[in-house]
C-alpha atoms as a PDB file:
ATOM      1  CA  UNK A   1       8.580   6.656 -20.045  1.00  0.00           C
ATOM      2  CA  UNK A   2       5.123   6.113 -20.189  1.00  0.00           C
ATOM      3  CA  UNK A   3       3.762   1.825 -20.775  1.00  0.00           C
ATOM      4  CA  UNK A   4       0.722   1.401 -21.972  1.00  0.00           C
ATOM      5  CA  UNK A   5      -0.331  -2.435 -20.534  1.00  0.00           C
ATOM      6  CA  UNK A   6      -2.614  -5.105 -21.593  1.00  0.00           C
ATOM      7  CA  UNK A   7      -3.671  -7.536 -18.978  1.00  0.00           C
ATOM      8  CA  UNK A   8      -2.297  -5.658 -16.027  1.00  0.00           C
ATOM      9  CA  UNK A   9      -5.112  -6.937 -13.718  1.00  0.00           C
ATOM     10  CA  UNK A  10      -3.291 -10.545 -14.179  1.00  0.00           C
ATOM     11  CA  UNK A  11      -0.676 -11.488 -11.467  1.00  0.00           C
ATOM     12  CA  UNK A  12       1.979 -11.490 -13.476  1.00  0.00           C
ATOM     13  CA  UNK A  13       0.445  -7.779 -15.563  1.00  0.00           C
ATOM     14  CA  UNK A  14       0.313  -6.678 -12.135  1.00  0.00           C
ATOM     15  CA  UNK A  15       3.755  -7.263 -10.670  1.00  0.00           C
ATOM     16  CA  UNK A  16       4.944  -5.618 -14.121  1.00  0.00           C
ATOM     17  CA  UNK A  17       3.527  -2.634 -13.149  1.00  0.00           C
ATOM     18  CA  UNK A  18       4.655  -2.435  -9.484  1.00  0.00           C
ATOM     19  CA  UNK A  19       8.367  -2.848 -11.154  1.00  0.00           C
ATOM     20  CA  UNK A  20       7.344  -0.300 -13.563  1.00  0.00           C
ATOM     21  CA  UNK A  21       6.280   2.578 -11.033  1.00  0.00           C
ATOM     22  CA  UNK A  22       9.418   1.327  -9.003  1.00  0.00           C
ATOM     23  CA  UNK A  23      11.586   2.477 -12.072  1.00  0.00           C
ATOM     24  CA  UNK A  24       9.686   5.622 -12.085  1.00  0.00           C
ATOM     25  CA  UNK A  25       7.472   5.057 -15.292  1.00  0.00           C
ATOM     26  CA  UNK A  26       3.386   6.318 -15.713  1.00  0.00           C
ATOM     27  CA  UNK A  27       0.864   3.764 -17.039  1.00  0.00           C
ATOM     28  CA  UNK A  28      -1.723   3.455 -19.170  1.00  0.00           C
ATOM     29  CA  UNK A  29      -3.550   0.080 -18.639  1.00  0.00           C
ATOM     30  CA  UNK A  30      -6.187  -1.209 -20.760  1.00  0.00           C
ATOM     31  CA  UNK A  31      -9.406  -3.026 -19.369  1.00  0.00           C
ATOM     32  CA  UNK A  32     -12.126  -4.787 -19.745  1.00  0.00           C
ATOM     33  CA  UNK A  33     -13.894  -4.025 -16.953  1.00  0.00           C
ATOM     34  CA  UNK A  34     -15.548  -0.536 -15.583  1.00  0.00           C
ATOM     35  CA  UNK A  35     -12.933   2.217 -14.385  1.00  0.00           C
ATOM     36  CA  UNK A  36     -15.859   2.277 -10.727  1.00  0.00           C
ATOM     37  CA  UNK A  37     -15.571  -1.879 -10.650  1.00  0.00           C
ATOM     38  CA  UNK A  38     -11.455  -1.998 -11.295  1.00  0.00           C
ATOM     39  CA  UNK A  39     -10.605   0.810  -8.434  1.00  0.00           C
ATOM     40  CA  UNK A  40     -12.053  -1.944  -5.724  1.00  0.00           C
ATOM     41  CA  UNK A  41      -8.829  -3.990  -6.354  1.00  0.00           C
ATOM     42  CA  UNK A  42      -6.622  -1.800  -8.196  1.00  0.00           C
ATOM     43  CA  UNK A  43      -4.510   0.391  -6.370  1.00  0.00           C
ATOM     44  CA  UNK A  44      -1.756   1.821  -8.721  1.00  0.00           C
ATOM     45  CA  UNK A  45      -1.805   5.208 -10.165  1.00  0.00           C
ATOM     46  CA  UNK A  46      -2.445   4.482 -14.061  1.00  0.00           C
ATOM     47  CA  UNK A  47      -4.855   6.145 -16.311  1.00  0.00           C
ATOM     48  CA  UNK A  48      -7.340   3.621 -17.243  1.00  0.00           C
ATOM     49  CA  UNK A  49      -8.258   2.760 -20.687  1.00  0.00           C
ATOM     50  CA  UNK A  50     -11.643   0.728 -21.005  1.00  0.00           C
ATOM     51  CA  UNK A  51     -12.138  -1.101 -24.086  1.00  0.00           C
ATOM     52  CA  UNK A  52     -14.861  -3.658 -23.240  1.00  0.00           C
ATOM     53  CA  UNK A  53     -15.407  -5.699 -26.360  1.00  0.00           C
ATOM     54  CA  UNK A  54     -11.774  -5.795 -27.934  1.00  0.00           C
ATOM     55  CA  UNK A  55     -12.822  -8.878 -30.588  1.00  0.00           C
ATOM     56  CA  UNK A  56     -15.232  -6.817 -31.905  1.00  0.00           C
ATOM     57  CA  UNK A  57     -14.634  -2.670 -31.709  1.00  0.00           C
ATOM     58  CA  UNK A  58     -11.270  -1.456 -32.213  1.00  0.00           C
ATOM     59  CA  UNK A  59      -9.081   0.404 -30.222  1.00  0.00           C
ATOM     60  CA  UNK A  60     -10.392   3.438 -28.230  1.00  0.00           C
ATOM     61  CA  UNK A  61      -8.851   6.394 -30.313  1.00  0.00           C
ATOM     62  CA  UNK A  62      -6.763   9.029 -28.910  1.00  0.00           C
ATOM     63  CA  UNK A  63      -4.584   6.526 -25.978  1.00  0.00           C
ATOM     64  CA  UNK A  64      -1.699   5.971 -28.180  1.00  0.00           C
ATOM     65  CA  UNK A  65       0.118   9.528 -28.857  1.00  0.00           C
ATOM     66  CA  UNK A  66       1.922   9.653 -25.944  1.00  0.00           C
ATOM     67  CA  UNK A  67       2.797   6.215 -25.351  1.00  0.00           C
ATOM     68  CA  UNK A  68       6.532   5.404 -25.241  1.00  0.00           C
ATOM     69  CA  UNK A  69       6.214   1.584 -25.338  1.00  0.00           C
ATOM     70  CA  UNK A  70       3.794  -1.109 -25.224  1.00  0.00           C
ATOM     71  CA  UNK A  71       3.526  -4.335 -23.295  1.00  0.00           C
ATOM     72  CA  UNK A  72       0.982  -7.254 -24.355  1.00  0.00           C
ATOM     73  CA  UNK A  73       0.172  -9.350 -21.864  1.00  0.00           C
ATOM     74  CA  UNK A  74      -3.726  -9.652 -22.304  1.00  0.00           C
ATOM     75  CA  UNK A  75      -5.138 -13.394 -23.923  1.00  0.00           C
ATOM     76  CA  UNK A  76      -6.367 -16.771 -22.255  1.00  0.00           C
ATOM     77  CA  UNK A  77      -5.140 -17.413 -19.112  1.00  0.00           C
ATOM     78  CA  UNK A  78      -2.942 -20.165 -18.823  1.00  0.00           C
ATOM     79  CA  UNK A  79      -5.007 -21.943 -16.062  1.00  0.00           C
ATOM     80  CA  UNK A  80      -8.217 -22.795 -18.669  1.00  0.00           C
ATOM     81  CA  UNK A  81      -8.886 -26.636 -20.035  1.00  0.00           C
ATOM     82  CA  UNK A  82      -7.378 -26.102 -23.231  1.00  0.00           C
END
């Protein structure tokens, strides 16, 4: 299948993804940050989507055909002064 990923950069986003490619899934993450500033750190094979304001532009078009399943794990971190 291919997973399409919010907030994979997070710790837990991220071990969801190693257990993903273990189970022999493809990613699509989606990002904030700059595909040239993300590779530094991120070392799984995904395809990248950057969407760098999502409370204000909507959803980059096109990333969604192909997608088999979705998993939302993007939002405030827990670790914030609420």
């Amino acid at each position: 299948m291919k997973v399409l990923v919010t907030g994979a950069t997070g710790s837990i986003g991220h071990e969801v993804c190693i257990n993903l490619l273990r189970q022999g899934h493809s990613l699509k993450i989606v990002t904030r940050k700059a595909e040239e500033e993300l590779h530094k750190y991120w070392l799984l094979p995904a395809e990248v989507i950057t969407w760098k304001d999502p409370s204000n532009t909507p959803f980059p078009r096109g990333h969604l055909g192909d997608v088999d399943a979705v998993i939302h794990l993007s939002g405030e971190s827990i670790n914030q002064k609420w």
